[in-house]
Protein backbone atom coordinates (compact mmCIF):
# COMPACT_ATOMS: atom_id res chain seq x y z
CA UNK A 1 3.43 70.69 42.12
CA UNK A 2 5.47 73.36 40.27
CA UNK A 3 5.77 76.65 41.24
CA UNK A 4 6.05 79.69 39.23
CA UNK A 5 9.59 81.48 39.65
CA UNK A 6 9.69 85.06 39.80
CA UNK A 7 11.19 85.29 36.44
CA UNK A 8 7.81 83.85 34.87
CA UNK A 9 5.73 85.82 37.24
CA UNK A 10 7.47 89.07 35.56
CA UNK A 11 6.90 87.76 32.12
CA UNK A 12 3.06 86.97 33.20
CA UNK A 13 2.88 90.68 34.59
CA UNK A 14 4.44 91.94 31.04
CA UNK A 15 1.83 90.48 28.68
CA UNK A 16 -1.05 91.08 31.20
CA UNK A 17 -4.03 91.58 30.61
CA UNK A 18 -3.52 89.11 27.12
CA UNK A 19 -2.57 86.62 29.77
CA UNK A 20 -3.74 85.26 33.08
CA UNK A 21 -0.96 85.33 35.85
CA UNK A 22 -0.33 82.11 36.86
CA UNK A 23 0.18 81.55 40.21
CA UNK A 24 1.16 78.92 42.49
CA UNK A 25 -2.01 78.08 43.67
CA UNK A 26 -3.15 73.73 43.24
CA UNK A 27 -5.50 74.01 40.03
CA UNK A 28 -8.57 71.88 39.48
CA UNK A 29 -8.10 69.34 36.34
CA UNK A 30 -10.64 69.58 33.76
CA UNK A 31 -10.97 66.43 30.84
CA UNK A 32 -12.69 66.74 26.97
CA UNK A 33 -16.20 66.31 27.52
CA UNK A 34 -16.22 66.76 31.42
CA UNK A 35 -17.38 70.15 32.66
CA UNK A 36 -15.66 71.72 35.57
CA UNK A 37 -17.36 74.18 37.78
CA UNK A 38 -15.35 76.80 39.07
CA UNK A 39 -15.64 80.79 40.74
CA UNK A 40 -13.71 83.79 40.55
CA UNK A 41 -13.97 85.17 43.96
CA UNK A 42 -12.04 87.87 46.10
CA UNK A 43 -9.61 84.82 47.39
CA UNK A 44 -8.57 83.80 43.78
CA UNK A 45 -5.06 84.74 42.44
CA UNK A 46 -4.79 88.55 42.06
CA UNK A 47 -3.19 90.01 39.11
CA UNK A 48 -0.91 93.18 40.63
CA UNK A 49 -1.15 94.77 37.00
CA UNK A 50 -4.47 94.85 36.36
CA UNK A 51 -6.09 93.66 39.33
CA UNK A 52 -8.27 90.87 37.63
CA UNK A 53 -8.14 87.70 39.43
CA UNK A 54 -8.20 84.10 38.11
CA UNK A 55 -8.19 80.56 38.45
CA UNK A 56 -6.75 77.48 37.21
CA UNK A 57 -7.09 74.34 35.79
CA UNK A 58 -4.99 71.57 34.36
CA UNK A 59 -6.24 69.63 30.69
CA UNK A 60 -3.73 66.49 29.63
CA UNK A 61 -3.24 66.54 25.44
CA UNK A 62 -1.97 64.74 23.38
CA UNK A 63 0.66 65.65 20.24
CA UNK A 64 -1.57 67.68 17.69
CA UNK A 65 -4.73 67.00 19.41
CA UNK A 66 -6.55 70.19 19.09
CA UNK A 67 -9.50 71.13 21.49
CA UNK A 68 -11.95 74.44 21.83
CA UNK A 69 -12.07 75.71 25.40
CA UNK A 70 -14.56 77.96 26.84
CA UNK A 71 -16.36 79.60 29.36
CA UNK A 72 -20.11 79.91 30.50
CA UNK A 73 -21.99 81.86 33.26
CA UNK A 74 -22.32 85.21 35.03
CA UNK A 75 -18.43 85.87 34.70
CA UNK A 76 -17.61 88.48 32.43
CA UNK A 77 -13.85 86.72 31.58
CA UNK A 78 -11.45 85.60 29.17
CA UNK A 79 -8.95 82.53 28.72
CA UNK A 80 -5.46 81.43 28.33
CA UNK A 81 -4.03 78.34 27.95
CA UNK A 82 0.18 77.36 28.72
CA UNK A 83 2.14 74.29 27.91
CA UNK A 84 3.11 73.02 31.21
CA UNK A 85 2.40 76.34 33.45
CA UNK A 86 4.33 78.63 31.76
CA UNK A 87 4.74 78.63 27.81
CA UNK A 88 1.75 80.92 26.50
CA UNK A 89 -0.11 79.16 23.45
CA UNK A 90 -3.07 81.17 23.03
CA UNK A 91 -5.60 83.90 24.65
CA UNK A 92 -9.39 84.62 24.15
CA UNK A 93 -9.83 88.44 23.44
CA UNK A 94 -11.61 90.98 25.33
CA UNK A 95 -15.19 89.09 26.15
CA UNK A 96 -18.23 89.18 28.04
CA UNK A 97 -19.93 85.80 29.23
CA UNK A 98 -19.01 82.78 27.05
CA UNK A 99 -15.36 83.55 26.31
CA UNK A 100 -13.45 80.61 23.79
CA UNK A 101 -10.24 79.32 22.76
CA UNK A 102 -8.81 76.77 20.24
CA UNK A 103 -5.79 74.92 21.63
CA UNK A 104 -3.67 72.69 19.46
CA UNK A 105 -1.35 70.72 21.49
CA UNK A 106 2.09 70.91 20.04
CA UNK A 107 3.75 68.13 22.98
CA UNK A 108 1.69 65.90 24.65
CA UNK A 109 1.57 66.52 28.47
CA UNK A 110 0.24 68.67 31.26
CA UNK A 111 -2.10 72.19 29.50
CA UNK A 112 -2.83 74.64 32.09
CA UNK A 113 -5.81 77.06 31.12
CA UNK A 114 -6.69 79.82 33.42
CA UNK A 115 -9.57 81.51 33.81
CA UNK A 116 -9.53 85.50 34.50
CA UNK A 117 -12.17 87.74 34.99
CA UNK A 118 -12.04 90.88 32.39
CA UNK A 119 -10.92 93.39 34.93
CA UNK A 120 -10.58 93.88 39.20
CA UNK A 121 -14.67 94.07 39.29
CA UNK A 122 -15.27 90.81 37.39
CA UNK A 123 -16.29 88.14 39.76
CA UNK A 124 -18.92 85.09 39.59
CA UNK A 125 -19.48 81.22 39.29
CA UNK A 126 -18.02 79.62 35.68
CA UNK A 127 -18.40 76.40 33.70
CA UNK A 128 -15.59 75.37 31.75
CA UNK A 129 -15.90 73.27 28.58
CA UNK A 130 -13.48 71.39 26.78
CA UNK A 131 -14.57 69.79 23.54
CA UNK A 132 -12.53 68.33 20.41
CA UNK A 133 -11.97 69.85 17.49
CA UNK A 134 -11.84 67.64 14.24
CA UNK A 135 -9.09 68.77 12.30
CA UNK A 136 -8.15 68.34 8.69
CA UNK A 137 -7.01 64.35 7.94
CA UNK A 138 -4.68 65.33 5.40
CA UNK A 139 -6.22 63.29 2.78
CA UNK A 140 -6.88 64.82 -1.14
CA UNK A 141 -9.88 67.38 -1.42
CA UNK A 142 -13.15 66.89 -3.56
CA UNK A 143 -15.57 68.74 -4.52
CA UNK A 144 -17.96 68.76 -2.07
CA UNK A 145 -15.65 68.75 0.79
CA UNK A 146 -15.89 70.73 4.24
CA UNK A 147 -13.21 70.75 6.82
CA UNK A 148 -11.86 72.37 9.74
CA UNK A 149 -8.30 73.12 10.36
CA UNK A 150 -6.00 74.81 12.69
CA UNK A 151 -3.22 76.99 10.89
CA UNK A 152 -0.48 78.54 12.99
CA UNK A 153 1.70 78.58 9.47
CA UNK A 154 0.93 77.98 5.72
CA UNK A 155 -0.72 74.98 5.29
CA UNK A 156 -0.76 72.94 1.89
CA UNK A 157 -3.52 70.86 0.98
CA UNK A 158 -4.37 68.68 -1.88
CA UNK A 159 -7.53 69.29 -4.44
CA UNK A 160 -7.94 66.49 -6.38
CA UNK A 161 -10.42 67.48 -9.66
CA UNK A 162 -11.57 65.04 -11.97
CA UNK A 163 -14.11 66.99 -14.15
CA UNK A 164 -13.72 69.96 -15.67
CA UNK A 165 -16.10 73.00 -14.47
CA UNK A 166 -15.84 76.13 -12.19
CA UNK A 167 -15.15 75.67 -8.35
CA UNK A 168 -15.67 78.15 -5.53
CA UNK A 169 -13.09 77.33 -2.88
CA UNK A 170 -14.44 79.50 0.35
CA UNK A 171 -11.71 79.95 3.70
CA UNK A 172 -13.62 81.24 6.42
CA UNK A 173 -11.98 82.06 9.60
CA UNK A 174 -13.18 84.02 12.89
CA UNK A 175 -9.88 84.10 14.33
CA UNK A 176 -7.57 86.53 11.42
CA UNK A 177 -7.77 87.55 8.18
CA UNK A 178 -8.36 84.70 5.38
CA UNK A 179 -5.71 84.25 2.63
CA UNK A 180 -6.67 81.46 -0.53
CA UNK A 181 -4.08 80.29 -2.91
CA UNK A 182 -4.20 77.88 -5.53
CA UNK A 183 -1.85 76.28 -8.06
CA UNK A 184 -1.53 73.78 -10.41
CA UNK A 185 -2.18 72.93 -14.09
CA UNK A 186 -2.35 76.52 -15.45
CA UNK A 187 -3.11 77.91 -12.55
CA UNK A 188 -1.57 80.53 -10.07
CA UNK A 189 -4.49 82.13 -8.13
CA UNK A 190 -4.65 84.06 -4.64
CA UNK A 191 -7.14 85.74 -2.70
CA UNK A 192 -7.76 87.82 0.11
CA UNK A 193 -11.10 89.23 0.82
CA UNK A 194 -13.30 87.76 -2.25
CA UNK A 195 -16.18 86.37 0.47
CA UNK A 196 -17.84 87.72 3.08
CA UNK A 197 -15.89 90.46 5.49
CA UNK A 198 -12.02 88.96 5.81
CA UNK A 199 -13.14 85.68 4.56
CA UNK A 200 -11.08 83.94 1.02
CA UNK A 201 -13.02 83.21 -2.06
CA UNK A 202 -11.63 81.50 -5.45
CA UNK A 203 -13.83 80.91 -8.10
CA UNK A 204 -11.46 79.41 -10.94
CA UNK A 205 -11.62 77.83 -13.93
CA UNK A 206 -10.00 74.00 -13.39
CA UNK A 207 -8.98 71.11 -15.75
CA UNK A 208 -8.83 67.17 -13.98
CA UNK A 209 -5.53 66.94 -12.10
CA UNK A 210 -3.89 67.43 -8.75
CA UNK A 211 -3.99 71.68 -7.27
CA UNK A 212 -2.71 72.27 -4.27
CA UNK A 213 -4.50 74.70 -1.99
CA UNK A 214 -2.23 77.06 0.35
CA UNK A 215 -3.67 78.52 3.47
CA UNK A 216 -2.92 81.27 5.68
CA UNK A 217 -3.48 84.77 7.31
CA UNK A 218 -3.04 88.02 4.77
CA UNK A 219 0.31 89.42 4.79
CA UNK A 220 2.66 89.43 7.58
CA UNK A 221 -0.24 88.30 10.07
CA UNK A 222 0.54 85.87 12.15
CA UNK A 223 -2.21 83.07 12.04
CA UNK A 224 -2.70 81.09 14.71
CA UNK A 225 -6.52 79.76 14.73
CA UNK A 226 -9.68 77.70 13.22
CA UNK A 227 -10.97 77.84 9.77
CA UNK A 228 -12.96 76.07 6.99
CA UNK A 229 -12.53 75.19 3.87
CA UNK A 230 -15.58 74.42 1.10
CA UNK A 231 -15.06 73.14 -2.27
CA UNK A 232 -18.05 73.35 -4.29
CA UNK A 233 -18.47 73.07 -8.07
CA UNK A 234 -20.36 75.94 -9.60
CA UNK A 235 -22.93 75.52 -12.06
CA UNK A 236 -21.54 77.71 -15.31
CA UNK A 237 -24.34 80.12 -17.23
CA UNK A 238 -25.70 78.58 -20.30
CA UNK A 239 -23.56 80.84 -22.39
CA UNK A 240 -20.29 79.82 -23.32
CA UNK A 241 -17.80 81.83 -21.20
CA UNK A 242 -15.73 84.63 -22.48
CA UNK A 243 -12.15 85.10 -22.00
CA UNK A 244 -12.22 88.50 -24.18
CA UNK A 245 -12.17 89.21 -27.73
CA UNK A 246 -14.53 91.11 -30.02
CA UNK A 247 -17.76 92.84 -28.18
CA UNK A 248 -21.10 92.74 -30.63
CA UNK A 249 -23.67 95.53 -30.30
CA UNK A 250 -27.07 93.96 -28.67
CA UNK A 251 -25.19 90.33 -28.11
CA UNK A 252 -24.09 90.32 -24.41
CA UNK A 253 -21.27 88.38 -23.39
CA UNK A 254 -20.85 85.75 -19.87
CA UNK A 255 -17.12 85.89 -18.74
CA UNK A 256 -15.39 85.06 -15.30
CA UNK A 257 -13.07 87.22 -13.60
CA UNK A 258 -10.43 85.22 -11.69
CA UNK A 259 -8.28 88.30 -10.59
CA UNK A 260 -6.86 89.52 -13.79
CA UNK A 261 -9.29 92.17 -16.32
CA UNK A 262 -10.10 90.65 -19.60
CA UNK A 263 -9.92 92.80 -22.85
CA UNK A 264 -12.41 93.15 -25.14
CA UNK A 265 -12.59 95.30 -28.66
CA UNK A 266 -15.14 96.83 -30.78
CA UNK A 267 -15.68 99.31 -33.81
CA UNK A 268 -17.81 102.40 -34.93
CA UNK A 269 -17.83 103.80 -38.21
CA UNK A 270 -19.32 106.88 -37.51
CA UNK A 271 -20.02 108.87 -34.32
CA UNK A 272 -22.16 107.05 -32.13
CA UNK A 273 -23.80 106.91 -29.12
CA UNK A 274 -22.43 104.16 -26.70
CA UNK A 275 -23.21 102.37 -23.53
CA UNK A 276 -21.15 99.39 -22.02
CA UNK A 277 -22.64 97.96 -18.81
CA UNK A 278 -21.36 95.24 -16.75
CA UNK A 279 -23.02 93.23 -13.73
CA UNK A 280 -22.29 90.77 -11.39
CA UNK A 281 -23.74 89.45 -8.18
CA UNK A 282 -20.15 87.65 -7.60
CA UNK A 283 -17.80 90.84 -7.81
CA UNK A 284 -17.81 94.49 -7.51
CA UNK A 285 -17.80 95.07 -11.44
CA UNK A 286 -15.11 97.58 -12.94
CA UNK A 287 -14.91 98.89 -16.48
CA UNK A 288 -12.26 100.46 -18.65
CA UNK A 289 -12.98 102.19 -22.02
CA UNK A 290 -9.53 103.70 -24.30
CA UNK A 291 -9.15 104.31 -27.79
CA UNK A 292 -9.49 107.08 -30.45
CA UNK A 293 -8.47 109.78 -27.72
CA UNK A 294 -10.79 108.38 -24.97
CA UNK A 295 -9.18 106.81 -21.41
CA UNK A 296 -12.04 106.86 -19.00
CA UNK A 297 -12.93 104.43 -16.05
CA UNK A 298 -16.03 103.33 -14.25
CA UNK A 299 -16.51 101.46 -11.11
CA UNK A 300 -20.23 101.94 -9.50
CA UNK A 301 -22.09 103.99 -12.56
CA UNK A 302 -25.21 101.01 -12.93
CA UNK A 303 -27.22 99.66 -10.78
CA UNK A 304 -25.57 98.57 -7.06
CA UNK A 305 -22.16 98.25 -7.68
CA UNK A 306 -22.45 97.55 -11.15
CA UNK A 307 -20.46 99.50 -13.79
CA UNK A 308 -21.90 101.69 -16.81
CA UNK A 309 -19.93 103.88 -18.84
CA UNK A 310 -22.02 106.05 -21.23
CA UNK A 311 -20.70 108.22 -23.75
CA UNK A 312 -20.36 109.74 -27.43
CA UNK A 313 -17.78 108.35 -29.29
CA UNK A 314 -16.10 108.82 -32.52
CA UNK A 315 -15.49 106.32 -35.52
CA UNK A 316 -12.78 104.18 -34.70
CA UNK A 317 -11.37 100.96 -32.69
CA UNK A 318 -12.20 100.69 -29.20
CA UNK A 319 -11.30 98.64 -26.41
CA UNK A 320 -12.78 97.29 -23.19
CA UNK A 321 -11.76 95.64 -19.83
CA UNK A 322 -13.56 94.13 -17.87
CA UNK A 323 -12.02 94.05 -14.56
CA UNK A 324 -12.73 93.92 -10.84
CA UNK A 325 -12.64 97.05 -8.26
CA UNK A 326 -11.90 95.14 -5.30
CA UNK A 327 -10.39 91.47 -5.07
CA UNK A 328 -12.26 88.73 -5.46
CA UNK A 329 -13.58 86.28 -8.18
CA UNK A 330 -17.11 85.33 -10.47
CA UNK A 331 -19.27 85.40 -13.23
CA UNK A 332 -20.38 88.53 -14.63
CA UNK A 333 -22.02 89.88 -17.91
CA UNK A 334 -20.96 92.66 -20.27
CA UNK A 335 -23.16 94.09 -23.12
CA UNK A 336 -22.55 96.79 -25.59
CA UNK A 337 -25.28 99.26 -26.78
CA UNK A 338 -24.79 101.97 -30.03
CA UNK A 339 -27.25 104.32 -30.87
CA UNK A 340 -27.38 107.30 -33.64
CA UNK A 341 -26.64 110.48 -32.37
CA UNK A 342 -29.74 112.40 -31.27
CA UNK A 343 -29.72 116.24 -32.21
CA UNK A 344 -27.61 118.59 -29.87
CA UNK A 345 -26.41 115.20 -27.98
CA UNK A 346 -23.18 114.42 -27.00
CA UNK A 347 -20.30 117.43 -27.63
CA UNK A 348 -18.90 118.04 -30.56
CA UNK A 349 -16.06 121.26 -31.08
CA UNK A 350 -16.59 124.31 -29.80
CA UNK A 351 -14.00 127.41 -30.33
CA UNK A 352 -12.99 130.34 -27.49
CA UNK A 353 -15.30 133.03 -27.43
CA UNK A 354 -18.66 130.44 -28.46
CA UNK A 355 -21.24 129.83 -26.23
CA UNK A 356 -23.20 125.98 -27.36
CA UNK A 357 -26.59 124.85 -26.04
CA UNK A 358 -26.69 120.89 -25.68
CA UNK A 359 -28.92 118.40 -24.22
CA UNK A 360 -27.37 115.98 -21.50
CA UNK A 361 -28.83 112.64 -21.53
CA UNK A 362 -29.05 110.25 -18.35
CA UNK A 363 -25.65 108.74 -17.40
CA UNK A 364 -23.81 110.65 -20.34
CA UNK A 365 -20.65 112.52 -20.40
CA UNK A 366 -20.16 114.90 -23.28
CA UNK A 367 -17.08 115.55 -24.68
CA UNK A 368 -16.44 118.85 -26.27
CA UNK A 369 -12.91 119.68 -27.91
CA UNK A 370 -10.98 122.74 -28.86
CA UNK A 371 -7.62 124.52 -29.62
CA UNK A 372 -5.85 126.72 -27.63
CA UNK A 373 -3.35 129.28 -30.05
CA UNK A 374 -1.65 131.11 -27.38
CA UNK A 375 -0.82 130.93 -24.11
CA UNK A 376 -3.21 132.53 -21.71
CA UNK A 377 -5.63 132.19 -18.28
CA UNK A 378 -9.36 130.88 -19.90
CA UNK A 379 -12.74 130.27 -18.17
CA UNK A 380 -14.77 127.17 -19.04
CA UNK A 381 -18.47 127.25 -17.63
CA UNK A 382 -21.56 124.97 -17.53
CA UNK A 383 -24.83 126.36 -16.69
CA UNK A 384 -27.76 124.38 -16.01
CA UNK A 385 -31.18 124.47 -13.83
CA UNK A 386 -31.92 120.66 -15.05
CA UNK A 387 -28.61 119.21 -13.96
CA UNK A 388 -25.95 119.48 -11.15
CA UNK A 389 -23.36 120.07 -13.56
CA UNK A 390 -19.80 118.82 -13.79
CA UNK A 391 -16.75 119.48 -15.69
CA UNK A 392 -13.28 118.20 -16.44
CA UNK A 393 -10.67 119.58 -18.66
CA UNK A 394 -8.21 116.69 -20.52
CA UNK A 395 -5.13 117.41 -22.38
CA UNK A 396 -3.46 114.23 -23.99
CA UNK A 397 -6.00 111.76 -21.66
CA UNK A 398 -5.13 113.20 -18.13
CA UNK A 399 -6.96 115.63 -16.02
CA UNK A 400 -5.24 118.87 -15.63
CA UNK A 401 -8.36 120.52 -13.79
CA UNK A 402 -12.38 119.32 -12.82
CA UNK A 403 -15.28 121.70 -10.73
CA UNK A 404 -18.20 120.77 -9.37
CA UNK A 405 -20.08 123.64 -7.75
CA UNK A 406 -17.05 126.84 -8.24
CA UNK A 407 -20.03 128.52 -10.22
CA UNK A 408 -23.42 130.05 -9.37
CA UNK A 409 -25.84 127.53 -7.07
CA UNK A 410 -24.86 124.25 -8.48
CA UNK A 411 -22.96 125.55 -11.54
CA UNK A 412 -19.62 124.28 -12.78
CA UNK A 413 -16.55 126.55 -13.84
CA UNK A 414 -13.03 125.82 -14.74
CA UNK A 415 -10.39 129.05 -14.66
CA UNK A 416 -6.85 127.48 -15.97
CA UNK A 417 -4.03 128.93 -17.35
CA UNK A 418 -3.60 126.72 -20.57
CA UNK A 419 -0.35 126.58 -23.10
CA UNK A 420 -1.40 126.37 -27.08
CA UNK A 421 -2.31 122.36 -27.87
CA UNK A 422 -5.45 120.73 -28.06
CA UNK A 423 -7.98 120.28 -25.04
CA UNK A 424 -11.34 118.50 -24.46
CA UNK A 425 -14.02 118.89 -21.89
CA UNK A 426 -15.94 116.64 -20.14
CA UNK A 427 -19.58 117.61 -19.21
CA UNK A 428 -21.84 115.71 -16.76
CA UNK A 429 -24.07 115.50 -14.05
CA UNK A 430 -22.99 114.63 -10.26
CA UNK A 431 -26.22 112.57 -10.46
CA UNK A 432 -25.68 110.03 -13.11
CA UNK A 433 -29.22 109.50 -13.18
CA UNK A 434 -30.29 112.83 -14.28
CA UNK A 435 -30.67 114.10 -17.79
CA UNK A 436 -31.65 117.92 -18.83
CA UNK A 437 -30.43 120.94 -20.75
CA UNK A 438 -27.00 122.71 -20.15
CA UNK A 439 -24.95 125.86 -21.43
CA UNK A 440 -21.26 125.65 -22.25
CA UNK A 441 -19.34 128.83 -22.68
CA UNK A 442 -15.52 129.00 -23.21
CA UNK A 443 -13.82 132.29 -23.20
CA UNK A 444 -10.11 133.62 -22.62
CA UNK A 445 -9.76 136.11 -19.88
């Protein structure tokens, strides 16, 4: 039997309480598929860092063979598992009852896994499990395929399409954080957290060939664990799928985001009264609306985390993109809606010194514009006992001030030194869902 040298017993006390000391005590073998009984009691090997005790056992592998160890019973504990006695392969974390472990074998031979309680109380009867893991074969994905792998680096696999469609490729892992990439015939695609919590989701657009599929943990992570891989095909909307282009009033366009915003356009030939929503159960929807002096952004303004960006615009060429506010991947829907301009609706110009009365509708922003002639400190304010008014002042696109409540109760009010140029303020409501009447009032002070 070997014995631990005092060199590995200081590396042991080091990493503790990751690892189980390992001590030179005879452990009990365990084999795949045999359960061995064990205890934790005051007589097992003491850890002098911690003062958790443990006990150990000895599991023969084979080269690559990977297997999932763990614990049942009244022991509150957690596992580790060494090549030989001493090279450290893995640890369970913190756990209660029913502690596990993947183990991949990298040299065939004598495992040793020992079995700790959590801390110096943690003491009871255990049964420890060893079962196999099925790993990846390494032959070409389908669609339709589900597998389980190990990763403890990158790890290239072959998709093999041979109809064109959509595909969701899901990597689901509870040991680190997923990371999805995919390449081949016009395709370069990556994703981190597009399914659920740290899990990897591509949906993608793919032409028959060979892709190859690239797995791993998110950034510099380290992976070392089990995942799964699904490739599903996706069944596509009944509209033909937009990659961008021109955007019709009352005609609502299917696209699919795959990472990248697509850009759409669209025209008004007179002042008009817009609304662009986008939805999507797949992504968090995000929408971006520029031209004829407008640069304005919406991420959550619709329903959920759909997008909606309302406004009043002027005649001329606008455009759209339809992006995504987080990353991920999927289908989503954009429609465009124009309206005439109802009376006292929407801004217009309004001079220093004037006072306006307007009407705000429900998920509007009015835009109001003037021109300062000299230099000087000036007070913008927005009353209102319908609304809880909100205002931003824009020179050239960017924000150069915004107030929500620096008025009376829930009133808005802008005080900013300002240089001679042209200005424009936005007035809305903190609650996009409100509508009622407002006063604007712009003096110099």
């Amino acid at each position: 039997m070997k014995t631990v040298s005092p060199l590995v017993l200081a590396i042991a006390l080091a990493i503790a309480p990751a690892a189980a000391v390992i001590a030179s005590e005879q452990p009990s073998p365990v084999t795949v598929d045999a359960p061995a009984r064990g205890e934790i009691t005051s007589r097992s090997a003491v850890n002098y860092r911690d003062g958790s005790r443990s006990q150990l056992h000895t599991l023969n592998l084979r080269e690559g063979q990977v297997v999932q160890v763990s614990i049942e019973g009244p022991l509150r504990g957690r596992l580790s598992a060494f090549y030989g006695s001493d090279e450290l392969l893995g640890a369970s974390g913190e756990g209660a009852q029913a502690a596990s472990l993947v183990v991949r074998a990298k040299r065939s031979g004598r495992h040793t896994i020992a079995v700790s309680g959590v801390d110096a109380s943690a003491y009871g009867p255990y049964t420890l499990r060893v079962t196999t893991v099925e790993a990846y074969d390494g032959r070409a994905l389908t669609p339709g395929a589900s597998i389980s792998d190990w990763v403890d680096a990158p790890r290239r696999l072959t998709l093999r399409i041979a109809e064109a469609g959509v595909y969701t490729i899901d990597m689901m892992s509870d040991d680190f954080d997923a990371y999805l990439k995919l390449d081949g015939p016009g395709t370069a695609l990556t994703n981190d957290d597009g399914g659920d919590g740290t899990n990897a989701r591509i949906n993608a657009r793919l032409q028959p060939g060979d892709y190859t599929i690239t797995t791993s943990a998110y950034g510099s992570e380290r992976a070392s664990g089990m995942y799964r891989l699904t490739v599903a095909a996706r069944e596509t909307p009944d509209a033909p799928l937009s990659d961008g282009g021109p955007l019709t009033p009352g005609t609502p366009v299917t696209g699919l985001y795959e990472g990248t915003g697509q850009l759409y356009t669209f025209s008004l030939p007179a002042r008009r009264l817009v609304r662009i929503d986008m939805q999507s159960s797949d992504i968090d929807p995000l929408l971006h609306l520029s031209g004829a002096g407008v640069d304005t952004t919406d991420d959550d303004g619709g329903d959920g985390l759909n997008a909606r960006i309302a406004t009043l615009l002027d005649a001329g060429d606008y455009s759209v993109r339809a992006d995504g506010a987080v990353p991920g991947a999927g289908f989503y829907t954009l429609a465009l809606s124009v309206e005439d301009v109802p009376t006292d609706v929407g801004g217009g110009a309004i001079s220093v010194g004037r006072t306006v009365d307007a009407t705000l509708m429900q998920g509007m922003t009015d835009r109001w514009t003037f021109t300062v002639r000299s230099a000087g400190d000036y007070a913008i304010d927005m009353r209102s006992s319908d609304v809880d008014s909100h205002l931003k002042l824009l020179r050239d696109s960017e924000t150069i001030a915004s107030d929500d409540d620096g008025g009376d109760n829930l009133d808005s009010r802008i005080v900013q030194r300002l240089q001679p140029g042209s200005y424009t303020i936005e007035a809305s409501s903190v609650g996009s869902s409100v509508a009622g009447r407002y006063r604007l009032s712009l003096e110099r002070r």
